[in-house]
N, C-alpha and C. Protein backbone atom coordinates (compact mmCIF):
# COMPACT_ATOMS: atom_id res chain seq x y z
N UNK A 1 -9.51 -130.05 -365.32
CA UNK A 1 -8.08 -130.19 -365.47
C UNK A 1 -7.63 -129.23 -366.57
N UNK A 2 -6.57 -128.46 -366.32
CA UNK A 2 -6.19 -127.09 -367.62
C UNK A 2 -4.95 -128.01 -368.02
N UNK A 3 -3.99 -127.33 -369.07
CA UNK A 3 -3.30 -127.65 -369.71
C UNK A 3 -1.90 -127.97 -369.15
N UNK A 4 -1.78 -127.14 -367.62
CA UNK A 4 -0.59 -127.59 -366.80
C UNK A 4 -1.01 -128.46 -366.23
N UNK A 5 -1.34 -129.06 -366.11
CA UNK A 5 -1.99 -130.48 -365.21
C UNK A 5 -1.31 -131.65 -366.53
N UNK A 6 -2.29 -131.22 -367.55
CA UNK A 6 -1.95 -132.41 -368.59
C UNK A 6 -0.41 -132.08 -368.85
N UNK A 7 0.19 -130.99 -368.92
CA UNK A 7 1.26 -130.98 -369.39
C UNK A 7 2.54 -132.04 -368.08
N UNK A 8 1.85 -131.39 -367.40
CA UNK A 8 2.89 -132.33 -365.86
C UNK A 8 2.60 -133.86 -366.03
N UNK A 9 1.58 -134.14 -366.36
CA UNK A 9 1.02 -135.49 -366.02
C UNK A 9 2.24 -136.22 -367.87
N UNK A 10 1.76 -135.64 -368.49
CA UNK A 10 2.58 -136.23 -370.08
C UNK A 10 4.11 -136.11 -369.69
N UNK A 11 4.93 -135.17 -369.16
CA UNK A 11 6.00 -135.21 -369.09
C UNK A 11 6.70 -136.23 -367.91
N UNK A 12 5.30 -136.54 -366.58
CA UNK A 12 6.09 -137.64 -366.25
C UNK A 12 6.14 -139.20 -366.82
N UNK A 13 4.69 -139.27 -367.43
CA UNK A 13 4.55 -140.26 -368.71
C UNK A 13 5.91 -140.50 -369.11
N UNK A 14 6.12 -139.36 -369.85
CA UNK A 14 7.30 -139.66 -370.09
C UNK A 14 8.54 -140.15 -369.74
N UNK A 15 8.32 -139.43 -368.29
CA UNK A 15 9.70 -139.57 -367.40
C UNK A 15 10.25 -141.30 -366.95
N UNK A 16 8.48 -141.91 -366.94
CA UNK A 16 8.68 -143.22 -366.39
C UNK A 16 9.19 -143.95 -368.18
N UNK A 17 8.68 -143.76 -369.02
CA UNK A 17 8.81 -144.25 -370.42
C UNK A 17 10.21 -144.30 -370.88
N UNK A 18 11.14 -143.64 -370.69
CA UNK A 18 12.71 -143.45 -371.09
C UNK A 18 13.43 -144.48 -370.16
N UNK A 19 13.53 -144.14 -368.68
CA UNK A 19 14.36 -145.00 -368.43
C UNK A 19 14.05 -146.70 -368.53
N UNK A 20 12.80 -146.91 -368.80
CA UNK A 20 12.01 -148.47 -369.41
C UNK A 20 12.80 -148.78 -370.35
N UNK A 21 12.53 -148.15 -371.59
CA UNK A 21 13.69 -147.98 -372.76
C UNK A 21 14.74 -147.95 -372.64
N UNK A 22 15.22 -146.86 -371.52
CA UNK A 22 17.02 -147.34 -371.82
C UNK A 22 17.44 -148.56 -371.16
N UNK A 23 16.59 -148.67 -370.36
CA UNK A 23 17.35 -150.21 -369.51
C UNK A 23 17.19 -151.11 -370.15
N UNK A 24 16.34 -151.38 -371.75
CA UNK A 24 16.28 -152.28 -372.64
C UNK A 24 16.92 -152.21 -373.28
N UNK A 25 17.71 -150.81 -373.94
CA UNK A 25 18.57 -150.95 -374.83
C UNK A 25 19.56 -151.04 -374.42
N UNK A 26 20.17 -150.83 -372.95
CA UNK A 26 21.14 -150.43 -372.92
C UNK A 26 22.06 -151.39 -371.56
N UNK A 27 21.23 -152.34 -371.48
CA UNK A 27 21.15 -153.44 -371.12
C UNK A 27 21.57 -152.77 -369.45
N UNK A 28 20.56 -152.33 -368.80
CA UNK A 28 20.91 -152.12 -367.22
C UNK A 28 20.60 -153.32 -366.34
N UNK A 29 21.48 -153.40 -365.42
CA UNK A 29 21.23 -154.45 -364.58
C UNK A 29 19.67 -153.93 -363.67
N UNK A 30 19.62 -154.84 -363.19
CA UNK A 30 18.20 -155.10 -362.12
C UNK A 30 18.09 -153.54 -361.16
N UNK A 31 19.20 -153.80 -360.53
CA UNK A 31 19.79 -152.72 -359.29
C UNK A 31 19.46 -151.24 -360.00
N UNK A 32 19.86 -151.08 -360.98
CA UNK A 32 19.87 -149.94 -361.59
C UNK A 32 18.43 -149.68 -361.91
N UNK A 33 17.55 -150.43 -362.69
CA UNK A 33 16.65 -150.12 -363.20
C UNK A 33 15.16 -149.63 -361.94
N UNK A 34 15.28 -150.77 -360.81
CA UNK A 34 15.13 -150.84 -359.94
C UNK A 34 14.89 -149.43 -359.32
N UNK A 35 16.29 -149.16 -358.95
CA UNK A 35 16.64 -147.77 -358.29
C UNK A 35 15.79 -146.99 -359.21
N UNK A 36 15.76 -146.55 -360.19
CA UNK A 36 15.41 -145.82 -361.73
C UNK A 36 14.22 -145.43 -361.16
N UNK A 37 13.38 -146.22 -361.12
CA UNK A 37 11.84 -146.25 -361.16
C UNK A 37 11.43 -146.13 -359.65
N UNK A 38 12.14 -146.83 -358.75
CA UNK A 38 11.77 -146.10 -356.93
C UNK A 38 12.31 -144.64 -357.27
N UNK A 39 12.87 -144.13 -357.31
CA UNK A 39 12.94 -142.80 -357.35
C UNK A 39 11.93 -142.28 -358.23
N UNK A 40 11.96 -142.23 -359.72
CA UNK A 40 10.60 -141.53 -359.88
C UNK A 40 9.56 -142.10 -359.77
N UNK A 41 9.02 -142.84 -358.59
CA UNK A 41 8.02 -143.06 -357.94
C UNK A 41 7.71 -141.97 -356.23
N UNK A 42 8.90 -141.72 -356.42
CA UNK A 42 9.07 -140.86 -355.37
C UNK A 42 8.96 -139.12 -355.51
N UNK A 43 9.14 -139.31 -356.90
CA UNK A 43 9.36 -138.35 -357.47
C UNK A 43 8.03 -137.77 -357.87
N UNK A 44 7.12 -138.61 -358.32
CA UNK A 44 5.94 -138.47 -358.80
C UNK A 44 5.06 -138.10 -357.59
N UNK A 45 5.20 -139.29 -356.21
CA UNK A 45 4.21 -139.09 -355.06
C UNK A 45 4.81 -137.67 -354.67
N UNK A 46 5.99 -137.02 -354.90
CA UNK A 46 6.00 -135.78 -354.23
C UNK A 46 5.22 -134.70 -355.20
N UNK A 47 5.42 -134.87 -356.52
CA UNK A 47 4.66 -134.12 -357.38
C UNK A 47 3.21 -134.40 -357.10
N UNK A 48 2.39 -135.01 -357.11
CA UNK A 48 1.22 -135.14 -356.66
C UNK A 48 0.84 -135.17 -355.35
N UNK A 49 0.93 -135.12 -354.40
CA UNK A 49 0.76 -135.10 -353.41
C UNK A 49 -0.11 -134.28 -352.71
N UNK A 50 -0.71 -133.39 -353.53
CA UNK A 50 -1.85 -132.25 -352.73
C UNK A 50 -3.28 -133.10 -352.92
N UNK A 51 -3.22 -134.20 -354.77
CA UNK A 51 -4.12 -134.56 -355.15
C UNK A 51 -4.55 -135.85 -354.97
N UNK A 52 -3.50 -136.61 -354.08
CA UNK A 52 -3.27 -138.10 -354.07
C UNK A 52 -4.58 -138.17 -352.70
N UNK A 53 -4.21 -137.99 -351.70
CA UNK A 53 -5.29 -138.00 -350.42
C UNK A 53 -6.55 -137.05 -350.06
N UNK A 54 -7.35 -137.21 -349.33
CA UNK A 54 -8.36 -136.64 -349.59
C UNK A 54 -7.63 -135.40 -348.21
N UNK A 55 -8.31 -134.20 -348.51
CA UNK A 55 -8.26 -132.84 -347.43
C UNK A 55 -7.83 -133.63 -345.78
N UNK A 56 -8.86 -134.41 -345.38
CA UNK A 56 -8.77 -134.76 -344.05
C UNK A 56 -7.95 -135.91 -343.38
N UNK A 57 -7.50 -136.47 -344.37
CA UNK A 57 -6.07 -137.52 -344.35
C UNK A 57 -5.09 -136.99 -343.24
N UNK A 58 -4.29 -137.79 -342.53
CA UNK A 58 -3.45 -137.47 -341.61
C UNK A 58 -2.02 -137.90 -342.23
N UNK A 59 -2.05 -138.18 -343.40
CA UNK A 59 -0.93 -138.83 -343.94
C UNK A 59 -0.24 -137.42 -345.05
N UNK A 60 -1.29 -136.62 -345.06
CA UNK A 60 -1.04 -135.64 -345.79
C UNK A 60 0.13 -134.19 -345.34
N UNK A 61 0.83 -134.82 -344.20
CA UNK A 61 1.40 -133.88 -343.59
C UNK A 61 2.72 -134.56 -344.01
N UNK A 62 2.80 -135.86 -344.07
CA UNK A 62 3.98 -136.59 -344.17
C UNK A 62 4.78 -137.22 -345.65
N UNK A 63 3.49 -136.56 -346.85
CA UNK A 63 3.47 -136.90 -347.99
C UNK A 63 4.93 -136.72 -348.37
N UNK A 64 5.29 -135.45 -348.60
CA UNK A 64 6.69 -134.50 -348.73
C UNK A 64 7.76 -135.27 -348.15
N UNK A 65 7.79 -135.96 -346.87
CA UNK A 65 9.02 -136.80 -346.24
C UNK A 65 9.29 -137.51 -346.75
N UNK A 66 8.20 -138.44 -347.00
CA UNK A 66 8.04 -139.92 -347.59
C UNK A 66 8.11 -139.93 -348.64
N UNK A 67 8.19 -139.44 -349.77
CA UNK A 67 8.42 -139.25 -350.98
C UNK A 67 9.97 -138.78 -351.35
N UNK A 68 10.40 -137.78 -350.19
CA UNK A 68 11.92 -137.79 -350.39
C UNK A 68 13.05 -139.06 -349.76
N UNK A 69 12.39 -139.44 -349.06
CA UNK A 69 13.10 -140.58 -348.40
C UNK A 69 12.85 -141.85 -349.25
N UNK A 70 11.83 -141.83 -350.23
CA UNK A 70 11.70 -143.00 -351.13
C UNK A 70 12.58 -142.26 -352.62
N UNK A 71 12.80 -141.18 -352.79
CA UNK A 71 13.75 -140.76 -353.90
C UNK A 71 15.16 -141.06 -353.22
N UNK A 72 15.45 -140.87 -352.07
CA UNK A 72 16.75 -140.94 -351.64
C UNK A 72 17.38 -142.51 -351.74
N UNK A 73 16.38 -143.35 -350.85
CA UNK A 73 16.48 -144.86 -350.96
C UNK A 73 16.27 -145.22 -352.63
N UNK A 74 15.82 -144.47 -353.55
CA UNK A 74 15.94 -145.13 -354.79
C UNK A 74 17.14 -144.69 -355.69
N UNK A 75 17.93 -143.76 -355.29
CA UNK A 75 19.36 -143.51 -355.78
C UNK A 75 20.02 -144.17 -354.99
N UNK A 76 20.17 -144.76 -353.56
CA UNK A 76 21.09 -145.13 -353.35
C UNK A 76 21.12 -147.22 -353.44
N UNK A 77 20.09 -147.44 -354.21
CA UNK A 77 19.73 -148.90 -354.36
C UNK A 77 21.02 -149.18 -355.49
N UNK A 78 21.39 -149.06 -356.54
CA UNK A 78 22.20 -149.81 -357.05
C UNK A 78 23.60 -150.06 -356.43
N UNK A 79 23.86 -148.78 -355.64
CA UNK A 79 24.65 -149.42 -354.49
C UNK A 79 24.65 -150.33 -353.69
N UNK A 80 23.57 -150.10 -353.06
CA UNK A 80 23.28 -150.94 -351.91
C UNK A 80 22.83 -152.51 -352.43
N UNK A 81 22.32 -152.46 -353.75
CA UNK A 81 21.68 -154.02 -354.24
C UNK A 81 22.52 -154.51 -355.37
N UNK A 82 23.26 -155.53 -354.82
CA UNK A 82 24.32 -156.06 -356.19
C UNK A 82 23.62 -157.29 -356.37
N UNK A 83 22.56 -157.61 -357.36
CA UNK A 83 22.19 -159.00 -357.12
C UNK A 83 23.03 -159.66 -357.98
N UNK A 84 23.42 -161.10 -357.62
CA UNK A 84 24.67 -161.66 -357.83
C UNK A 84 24.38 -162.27 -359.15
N UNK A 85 25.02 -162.12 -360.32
CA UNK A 85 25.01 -163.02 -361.74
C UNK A 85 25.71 -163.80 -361.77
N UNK A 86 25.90 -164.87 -362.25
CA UNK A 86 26.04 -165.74 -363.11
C UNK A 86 26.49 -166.64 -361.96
N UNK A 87 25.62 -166.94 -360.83
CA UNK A 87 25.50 -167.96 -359.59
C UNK A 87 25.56 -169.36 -360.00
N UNK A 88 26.25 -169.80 -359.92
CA UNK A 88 26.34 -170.93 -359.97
C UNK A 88 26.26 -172.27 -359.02
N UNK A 89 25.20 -172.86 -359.61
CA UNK A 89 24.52 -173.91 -357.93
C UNK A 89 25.65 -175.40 -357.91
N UNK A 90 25.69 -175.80 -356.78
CA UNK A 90 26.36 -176.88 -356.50
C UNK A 90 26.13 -178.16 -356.97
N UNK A 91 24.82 -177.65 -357.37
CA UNK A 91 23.95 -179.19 -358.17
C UNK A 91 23.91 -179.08 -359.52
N UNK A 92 24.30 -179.39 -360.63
CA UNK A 92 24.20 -179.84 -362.05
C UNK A 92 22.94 -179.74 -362.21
């Protein structure tokens, strides 16, 4: 492993490490944080993706799709997911 490897690998370290933090400080709802982290999960399987499966994998053709379609579905989640606060049940 050379120094761009570690350097990619620390900066997404990072990448997942900030928005953890801001959604603590900064008090994000579920939806948001949610979305946050499916995307750079998506973000990451597309960045790795030469190293994730082995050469003869058949899944390795589809890595690139599936990784943008899981970044896409993870920006558009706080839209799409309003989970409801301060619900209030019928029962005491």
């Amino acid at each position: 492993m050379d120094w761009v490897n570690l350097l990619v690998i620390g900066l997404f370290a990072l990448a997942w490490l900030i928005p953890l933090s801001q959604s603590q400080t900064e008090d994000w709802g579920v939806s948001r944080t949610v979305g946050t982290l499916v995307f750079l999960g998506g973000a990451t399987i597309g960045t790795f993706y030469d190293t994730l499966p082995s050469t003869e994998s058949s899944i390795l053709l589809w890595i690139e799709p599936i990784a943008a379609v899981i970044m896409i579905v993870g920006i558009f989640i706080p839209w799409i997911w309003k989970p409801r606060e301060n619900q209030q049940s019928a029962y005491p």
